[in-house]
N, C-alpha and C. Protein backbone atom coordinates (compact mmCIF):
# COMPACT_ATOMS: atom_id res chain seq x y z
N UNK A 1 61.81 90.39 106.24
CA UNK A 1 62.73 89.36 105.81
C UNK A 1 61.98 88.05 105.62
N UNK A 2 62.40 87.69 104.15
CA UNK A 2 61.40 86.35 104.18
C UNK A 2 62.09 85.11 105.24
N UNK A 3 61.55 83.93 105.95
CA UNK A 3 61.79 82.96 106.77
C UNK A 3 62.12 81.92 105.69
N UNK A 4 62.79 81.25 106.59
CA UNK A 4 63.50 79.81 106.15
C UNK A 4 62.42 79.13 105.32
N UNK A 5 61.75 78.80 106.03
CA UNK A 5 60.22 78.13 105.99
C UNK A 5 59.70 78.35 104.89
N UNK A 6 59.13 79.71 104.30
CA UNK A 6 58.81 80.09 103.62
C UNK A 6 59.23 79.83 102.30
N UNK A 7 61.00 79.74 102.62
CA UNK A 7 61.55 79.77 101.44
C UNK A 7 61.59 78.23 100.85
N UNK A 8 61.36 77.23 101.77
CA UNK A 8 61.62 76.16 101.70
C UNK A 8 60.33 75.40 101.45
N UNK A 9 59.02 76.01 101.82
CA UNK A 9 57.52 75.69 101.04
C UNK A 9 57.83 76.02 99.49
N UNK A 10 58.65 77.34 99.16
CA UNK A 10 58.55 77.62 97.95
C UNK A 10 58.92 76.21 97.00
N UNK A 11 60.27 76.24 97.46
CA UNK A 11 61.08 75.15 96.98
C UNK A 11 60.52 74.20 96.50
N UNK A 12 59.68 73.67 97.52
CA UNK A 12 58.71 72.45 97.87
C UNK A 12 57.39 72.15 96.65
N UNK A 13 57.11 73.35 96.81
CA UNK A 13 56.24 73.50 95.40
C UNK A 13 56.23 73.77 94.25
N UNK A 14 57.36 74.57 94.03
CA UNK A 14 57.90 74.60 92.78
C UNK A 14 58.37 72.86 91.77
N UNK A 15 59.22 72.17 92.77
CA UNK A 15 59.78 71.01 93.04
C UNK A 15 58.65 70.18 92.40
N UNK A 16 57.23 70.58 93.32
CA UNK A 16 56.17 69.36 93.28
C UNK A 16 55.60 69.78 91.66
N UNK A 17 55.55 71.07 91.23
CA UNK A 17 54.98 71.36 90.25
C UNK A 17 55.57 70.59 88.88
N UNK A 18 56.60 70.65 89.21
CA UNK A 18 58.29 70.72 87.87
C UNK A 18 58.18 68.63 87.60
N UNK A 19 57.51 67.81 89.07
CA UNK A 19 57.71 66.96 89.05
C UNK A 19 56.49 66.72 88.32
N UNK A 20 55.51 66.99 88.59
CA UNK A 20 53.89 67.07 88.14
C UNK A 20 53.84 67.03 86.30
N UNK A 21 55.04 68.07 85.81
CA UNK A 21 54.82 68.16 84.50
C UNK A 21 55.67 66.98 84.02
N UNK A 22 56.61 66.63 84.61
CA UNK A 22 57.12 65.54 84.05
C UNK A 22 56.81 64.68 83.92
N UNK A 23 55.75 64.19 84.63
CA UNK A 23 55.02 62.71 84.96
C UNK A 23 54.18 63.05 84.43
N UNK A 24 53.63 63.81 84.05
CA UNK A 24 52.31 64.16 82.90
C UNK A 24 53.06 63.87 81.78
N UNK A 25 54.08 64.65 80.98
CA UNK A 25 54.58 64.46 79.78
C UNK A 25 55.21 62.90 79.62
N UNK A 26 55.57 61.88 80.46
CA UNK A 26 56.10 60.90 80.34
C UNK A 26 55.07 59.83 80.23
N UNK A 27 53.95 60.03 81.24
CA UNK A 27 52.97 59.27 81.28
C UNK A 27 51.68 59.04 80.64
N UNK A 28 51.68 60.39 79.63
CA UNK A 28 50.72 60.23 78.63
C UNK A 28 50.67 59.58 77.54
N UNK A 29 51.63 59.26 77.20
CA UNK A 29 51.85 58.54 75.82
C UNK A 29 50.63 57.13 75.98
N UNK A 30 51.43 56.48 77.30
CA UNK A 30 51.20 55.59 77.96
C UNK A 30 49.28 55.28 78.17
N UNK A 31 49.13 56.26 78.55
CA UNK A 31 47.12 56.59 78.88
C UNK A 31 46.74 56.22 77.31
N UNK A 32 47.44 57.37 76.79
CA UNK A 32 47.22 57.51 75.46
C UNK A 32 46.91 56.16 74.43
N UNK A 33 48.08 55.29 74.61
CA UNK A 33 48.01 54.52 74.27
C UNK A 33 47.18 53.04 74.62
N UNK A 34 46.46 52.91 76.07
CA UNK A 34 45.85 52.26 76.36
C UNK A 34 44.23 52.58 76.28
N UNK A 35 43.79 54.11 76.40
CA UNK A 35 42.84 54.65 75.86
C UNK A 35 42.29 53.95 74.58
N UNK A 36 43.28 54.55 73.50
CA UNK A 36 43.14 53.87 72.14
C UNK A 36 42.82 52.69 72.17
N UNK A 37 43.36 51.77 72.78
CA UNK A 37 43.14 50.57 72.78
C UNK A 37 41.83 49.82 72.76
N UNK A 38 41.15 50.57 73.64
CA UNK A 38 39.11 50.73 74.05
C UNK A 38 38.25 51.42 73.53
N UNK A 39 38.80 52.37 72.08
CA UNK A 39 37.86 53.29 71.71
C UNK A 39 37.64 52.58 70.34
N UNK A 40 36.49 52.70 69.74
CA UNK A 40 36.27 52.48 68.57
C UNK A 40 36.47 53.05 67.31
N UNK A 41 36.79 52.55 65.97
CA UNK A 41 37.29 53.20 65.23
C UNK A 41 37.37 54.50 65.15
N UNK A 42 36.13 55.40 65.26
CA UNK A 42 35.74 56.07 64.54
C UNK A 42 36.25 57.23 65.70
N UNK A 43 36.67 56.93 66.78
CA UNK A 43 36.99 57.33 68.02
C UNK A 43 38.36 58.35 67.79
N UNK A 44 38.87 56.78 67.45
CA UNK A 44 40.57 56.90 67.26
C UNK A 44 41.09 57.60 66.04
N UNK A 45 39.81 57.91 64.68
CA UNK A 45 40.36 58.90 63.57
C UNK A 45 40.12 59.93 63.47
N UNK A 46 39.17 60.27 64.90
CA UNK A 46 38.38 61.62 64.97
C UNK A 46 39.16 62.82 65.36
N UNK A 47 39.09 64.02 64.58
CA UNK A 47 39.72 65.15 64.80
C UNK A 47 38.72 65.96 65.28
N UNK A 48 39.01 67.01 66.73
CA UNK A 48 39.89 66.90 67.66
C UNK A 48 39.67 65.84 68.64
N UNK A 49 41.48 64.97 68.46
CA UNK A 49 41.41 63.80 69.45
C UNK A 49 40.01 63.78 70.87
N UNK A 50 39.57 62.91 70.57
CA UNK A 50 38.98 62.43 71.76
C UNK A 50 39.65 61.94 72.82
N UNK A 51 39.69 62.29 74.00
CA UNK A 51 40.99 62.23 75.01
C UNK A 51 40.33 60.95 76.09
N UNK A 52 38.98 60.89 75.87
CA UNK A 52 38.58 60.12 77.17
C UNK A 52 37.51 58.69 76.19
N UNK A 53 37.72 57.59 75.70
CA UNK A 53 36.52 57.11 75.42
C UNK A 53 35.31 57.17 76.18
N UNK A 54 34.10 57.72 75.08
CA UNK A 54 33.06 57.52 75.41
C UNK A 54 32.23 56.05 75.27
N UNK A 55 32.88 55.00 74.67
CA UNK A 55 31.95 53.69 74.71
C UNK A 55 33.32 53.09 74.48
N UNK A 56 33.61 51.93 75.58
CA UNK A 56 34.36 50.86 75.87
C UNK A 56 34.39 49.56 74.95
N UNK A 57 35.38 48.85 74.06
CA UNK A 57 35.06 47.99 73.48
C UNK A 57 36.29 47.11 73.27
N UNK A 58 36.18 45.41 73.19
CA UNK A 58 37.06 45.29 73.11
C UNK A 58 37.83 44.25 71.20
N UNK A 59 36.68 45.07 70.44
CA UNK A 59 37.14 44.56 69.24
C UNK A 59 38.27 45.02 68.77
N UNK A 60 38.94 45.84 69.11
CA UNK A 60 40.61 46.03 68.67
C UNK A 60 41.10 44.35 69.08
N UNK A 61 41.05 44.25 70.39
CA UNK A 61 42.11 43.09 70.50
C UNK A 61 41.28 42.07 69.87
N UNK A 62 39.91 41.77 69.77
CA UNK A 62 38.96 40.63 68.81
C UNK A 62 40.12 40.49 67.61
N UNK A 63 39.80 41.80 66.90
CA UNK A 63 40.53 41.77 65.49
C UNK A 63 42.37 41.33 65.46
N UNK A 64 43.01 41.86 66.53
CA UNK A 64 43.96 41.24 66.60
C UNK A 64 44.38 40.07 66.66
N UNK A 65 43.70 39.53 67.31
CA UNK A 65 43.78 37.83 67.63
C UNK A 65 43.30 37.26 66.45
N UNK A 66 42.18 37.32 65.75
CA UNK A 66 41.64 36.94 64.25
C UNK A 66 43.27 37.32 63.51
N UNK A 67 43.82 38.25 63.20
CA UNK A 67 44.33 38.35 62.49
C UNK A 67 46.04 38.03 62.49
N UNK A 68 45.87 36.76 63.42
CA UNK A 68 47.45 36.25 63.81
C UNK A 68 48.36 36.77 64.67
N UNK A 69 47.97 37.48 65.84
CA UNK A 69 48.02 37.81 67.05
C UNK A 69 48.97 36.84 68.05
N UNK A 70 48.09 35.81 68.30
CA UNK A 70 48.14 34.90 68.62
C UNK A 70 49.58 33.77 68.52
N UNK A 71 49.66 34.27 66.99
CA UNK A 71 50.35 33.16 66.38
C UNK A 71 51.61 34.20 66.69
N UNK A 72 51.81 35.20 66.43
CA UNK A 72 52.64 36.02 66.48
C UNK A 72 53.69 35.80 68.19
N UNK A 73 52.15 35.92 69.02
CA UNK A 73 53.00 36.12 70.16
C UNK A 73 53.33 33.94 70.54
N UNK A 74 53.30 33.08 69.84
CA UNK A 74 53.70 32.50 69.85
C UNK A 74 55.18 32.34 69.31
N UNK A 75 55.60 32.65 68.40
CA UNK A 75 57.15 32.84 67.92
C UNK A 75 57.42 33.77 68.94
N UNK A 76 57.36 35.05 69.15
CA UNK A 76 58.32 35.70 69.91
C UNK A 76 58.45 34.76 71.22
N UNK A 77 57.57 34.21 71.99
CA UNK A 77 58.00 33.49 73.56
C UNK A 77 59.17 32.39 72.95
N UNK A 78 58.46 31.64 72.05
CA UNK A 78 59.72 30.55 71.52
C UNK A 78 61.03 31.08 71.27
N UNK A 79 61.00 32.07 70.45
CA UNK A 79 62.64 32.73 70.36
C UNK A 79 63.56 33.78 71.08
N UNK A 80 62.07 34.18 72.07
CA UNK A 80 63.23 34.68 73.39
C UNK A 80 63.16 33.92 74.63
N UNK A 81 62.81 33.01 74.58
CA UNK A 81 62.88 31.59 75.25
C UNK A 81 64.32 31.10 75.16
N UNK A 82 64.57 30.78 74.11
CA UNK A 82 65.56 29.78 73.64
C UNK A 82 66.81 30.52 73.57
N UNK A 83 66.43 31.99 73.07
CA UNK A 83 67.66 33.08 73.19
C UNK A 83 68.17 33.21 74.35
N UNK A 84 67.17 33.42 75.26
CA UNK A 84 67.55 33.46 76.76
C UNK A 84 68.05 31.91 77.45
N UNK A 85 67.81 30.79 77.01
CA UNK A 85 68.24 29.84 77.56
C UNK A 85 69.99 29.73 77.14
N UNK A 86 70.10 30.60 75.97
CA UNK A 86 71.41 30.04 74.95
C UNK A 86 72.39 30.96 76.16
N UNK A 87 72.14 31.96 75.82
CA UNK A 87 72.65 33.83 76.14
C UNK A 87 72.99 33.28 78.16
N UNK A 88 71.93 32.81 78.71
CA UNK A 88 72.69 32.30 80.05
C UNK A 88 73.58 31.41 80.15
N UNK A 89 73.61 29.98 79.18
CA UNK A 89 74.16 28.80 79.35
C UNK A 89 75.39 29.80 78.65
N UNK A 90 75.64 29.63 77.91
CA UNK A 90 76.97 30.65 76.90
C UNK A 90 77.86 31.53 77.81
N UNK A 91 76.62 32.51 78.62
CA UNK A 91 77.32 33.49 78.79
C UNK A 91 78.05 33.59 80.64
N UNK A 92 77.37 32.93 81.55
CA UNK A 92 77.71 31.93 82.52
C UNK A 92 79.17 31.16 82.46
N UNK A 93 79.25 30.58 81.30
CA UNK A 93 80.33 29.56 80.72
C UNK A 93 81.52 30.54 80.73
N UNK A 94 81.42 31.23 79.80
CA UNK A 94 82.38 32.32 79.47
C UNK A 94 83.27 33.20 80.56
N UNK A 95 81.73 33.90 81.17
CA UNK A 95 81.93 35.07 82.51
C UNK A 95 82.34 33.87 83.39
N UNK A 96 82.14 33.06 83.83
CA UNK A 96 82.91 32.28 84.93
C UNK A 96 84.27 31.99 84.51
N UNK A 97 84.76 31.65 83.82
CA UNK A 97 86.66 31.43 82.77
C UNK A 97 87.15 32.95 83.34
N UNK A 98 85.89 34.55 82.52
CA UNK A 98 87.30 35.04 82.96
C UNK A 98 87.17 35.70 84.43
N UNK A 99 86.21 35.27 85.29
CA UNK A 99 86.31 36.18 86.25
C UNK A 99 87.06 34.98 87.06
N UNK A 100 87.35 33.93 87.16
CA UNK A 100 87.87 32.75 88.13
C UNK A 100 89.10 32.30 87.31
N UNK A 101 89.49 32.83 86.10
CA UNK A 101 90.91 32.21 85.54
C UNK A 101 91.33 33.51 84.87
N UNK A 102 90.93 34.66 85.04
CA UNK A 102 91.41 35.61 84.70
C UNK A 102 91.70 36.01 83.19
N UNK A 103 90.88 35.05 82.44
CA UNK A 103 91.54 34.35 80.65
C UNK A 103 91.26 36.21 80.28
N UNK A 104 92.46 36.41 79.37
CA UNK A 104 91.90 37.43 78.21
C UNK A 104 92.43 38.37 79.34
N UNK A 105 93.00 38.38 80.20
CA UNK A 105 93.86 39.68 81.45
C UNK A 105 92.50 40.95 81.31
N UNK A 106 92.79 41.81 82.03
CA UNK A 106 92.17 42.55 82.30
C UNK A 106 91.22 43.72 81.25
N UNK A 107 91.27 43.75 80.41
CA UNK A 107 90.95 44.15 78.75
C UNK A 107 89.64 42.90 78.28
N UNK A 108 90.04 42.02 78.35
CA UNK A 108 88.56 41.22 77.96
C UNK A 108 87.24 41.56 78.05
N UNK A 109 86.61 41.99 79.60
CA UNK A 109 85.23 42.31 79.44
C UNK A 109 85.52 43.46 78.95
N UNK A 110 85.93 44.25 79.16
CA UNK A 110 85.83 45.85 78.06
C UNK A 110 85.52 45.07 76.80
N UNK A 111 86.93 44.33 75.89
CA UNK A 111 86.16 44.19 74.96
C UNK A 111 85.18 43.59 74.50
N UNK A 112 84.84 42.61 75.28
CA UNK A 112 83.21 41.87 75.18
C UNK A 112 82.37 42.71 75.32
N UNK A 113 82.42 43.51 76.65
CA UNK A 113 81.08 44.59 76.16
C UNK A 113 81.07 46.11 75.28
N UNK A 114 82.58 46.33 74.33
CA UNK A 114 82.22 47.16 73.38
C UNK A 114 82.08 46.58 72.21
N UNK A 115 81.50 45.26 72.20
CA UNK A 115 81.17 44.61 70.88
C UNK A 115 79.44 45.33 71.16
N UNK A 116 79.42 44.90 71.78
CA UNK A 116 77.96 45.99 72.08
C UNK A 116 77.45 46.78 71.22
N UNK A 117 78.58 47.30 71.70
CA UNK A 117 78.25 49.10 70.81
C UNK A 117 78.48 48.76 69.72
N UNK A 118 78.68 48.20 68.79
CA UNK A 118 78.62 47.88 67.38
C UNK A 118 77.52 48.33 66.71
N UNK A 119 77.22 48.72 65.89
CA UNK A 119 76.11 49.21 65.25
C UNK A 119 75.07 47.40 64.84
N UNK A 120 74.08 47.03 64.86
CA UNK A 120 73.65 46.10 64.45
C UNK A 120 73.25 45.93 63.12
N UNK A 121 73.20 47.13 62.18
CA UNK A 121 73.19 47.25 61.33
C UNK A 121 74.66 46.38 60.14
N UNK A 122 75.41 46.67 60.82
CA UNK A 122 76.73 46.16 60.12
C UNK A 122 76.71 44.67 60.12
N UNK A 123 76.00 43.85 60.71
CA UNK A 123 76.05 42.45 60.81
C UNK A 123 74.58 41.96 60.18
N UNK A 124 74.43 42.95 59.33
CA UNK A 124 72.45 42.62 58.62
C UNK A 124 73.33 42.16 57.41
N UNK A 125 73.93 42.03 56.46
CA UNK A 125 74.44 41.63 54.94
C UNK A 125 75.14 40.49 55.36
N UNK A 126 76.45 40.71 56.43
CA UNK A 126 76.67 39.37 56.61
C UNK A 126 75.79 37.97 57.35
N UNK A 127 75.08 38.43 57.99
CA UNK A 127 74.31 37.27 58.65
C UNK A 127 73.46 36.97 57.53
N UNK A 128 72.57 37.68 56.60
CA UNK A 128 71.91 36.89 55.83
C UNK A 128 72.78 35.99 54.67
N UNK A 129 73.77 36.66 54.18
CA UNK A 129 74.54 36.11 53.68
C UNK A 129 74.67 34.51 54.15
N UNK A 130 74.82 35.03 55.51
CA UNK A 130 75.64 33.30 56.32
C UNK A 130 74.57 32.43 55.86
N UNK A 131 73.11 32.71 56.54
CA UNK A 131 71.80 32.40 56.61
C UNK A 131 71.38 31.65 54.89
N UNK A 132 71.56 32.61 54.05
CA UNK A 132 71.15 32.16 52.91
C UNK A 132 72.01 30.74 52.42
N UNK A 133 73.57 30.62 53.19
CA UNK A 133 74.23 29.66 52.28
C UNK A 133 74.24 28.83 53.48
N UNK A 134 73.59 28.83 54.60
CA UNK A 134 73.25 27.37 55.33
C UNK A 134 71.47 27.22 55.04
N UNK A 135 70.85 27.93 54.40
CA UNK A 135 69.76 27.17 54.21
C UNK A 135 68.75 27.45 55.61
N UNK A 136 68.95 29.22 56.27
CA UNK A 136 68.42 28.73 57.46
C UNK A 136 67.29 30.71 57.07
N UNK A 137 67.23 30.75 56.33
CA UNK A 137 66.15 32.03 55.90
C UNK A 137 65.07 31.78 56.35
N UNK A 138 63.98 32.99 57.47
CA UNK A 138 62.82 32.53 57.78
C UNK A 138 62.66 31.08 58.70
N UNK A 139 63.54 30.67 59.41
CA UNK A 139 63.64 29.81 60.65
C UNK A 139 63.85 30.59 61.66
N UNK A 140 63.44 29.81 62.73
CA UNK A 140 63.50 29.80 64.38
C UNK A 140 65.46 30.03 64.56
N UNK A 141 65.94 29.07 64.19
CA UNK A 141 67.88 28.92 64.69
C UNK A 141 68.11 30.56 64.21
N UNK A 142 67.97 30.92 62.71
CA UNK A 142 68.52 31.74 62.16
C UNK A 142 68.20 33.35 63.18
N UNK A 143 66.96 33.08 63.30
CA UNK A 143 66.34 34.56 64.43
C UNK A 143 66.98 34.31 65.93
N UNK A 144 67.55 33.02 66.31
CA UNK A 144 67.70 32.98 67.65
C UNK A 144 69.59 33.16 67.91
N UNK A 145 69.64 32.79 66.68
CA UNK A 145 71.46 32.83 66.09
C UNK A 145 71.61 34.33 66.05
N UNK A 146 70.82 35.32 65.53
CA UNK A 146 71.13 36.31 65.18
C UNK A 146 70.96 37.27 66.68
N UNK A 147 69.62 36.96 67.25
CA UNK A 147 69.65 37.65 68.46
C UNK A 147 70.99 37.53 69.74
N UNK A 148 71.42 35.81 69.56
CA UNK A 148 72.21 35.53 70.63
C UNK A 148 73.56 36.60 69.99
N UNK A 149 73.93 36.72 68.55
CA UNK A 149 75.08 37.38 68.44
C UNK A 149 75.07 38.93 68.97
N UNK A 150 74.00 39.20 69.06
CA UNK A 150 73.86 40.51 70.29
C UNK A 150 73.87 41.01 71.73
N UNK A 151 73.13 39.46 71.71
CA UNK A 151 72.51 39.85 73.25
C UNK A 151 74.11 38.88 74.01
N UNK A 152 74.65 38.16 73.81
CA UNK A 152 75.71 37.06 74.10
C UNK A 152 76.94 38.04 75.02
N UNK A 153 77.12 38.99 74.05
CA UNK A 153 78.51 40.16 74.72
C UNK A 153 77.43 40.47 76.16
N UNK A 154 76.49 41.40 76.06
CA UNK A 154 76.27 41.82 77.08
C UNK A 154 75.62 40.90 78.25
N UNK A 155 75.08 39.69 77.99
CA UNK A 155 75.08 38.56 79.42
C UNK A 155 76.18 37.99 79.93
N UNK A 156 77.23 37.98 78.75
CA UNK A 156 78.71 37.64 79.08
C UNK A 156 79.54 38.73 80.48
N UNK A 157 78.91 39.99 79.90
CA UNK A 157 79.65 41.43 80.74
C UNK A 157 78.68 40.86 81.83
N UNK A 158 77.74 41.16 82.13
CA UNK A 158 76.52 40.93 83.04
C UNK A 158 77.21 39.83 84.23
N UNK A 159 77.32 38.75 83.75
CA UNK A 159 77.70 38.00 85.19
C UNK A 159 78.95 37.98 84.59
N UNK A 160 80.28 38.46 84.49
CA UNK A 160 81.33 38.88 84.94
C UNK A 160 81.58 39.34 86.47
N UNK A 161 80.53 40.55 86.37
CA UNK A 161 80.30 41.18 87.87
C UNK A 161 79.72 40.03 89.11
N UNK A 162 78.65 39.39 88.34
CA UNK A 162 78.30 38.55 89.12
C UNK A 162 79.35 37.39 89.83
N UNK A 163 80.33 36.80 89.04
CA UNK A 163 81.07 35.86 89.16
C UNK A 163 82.32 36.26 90.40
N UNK A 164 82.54 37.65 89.98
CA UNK A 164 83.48 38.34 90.74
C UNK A 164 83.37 38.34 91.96
């Protein structure tokens, strides 16, 4: 008769194995992708993949930075900066009304946060639209206007709970 024990090492290792492949399949992309990052061209087009660099380098990110890198990750901090300053002050404002005055009865955050689920796609013709006839195409407001009309429902839902 097999023992408890026995059956429960099985378990144990089966368990550890099942966990083993998952964290391999999840975590490789990841290697994968930081690998690349250090190998040199000729590294990264070579068939069959080279899995481990053999010579360390760091002209990928050289060339990145030359080629507006830099400048790049300058707009994104500015406009999720400012998104995030809007999206708290806004959404703070709001979630405090209805969780302390009850505004909009019990149905409100539902529907604030199934604006959510809206496809974002459906608000790409009208926002440029808006954009084109205020004159705000290719600006900072227009990218930070457009993000807050997304991100706004769900910091609104967000400290609801909090306020409560």
């Amino acid at each position: 008769m097999v023992s408890y024990v026995f059956v429960r090492r099985v378990k144990n290792v089966v368990a550890g194995i099942i966990l083993a492949v998952a964290l391999f399949f999840f975590l490789f992309p990841i290697y994968w992708m930081v690998s690349t990052a250090f190998k040199v061209k000729a590294e990264f087009w070579s068939y069959p993949p080279i899995y481990i660099p053999t010579v360390l380098t760091l002209n990928n990110f050289l060339e990145g930075f030359e080629l507006g890198g830099l400048e790049s990750l300058k707009h994104s901090l500015i406009v999720a900066s400012c998104n995030t300053v809007v999206c708290v002050i806004l959404g703070s404002l709001a979630a405090y009304a209805i969780a302390r005055y009850r505004i909009g009865g019990d149905n409100l955050a539902f529907w604030i946060l199934s604006n959510r689920m809206l496809p974002p796609i459906a608000f790409v013709i009208p926002l440029f639209l808006w954009f084109r006839t205020l004159k705000l195409l290719d600006t900072y407001p227009a990218l930070i206007l457009a993000y807050c009309t997304f991100n706004l429902p769900f910091a609104t839902w967000l400290l609801i709970g909090f306020f409560e």
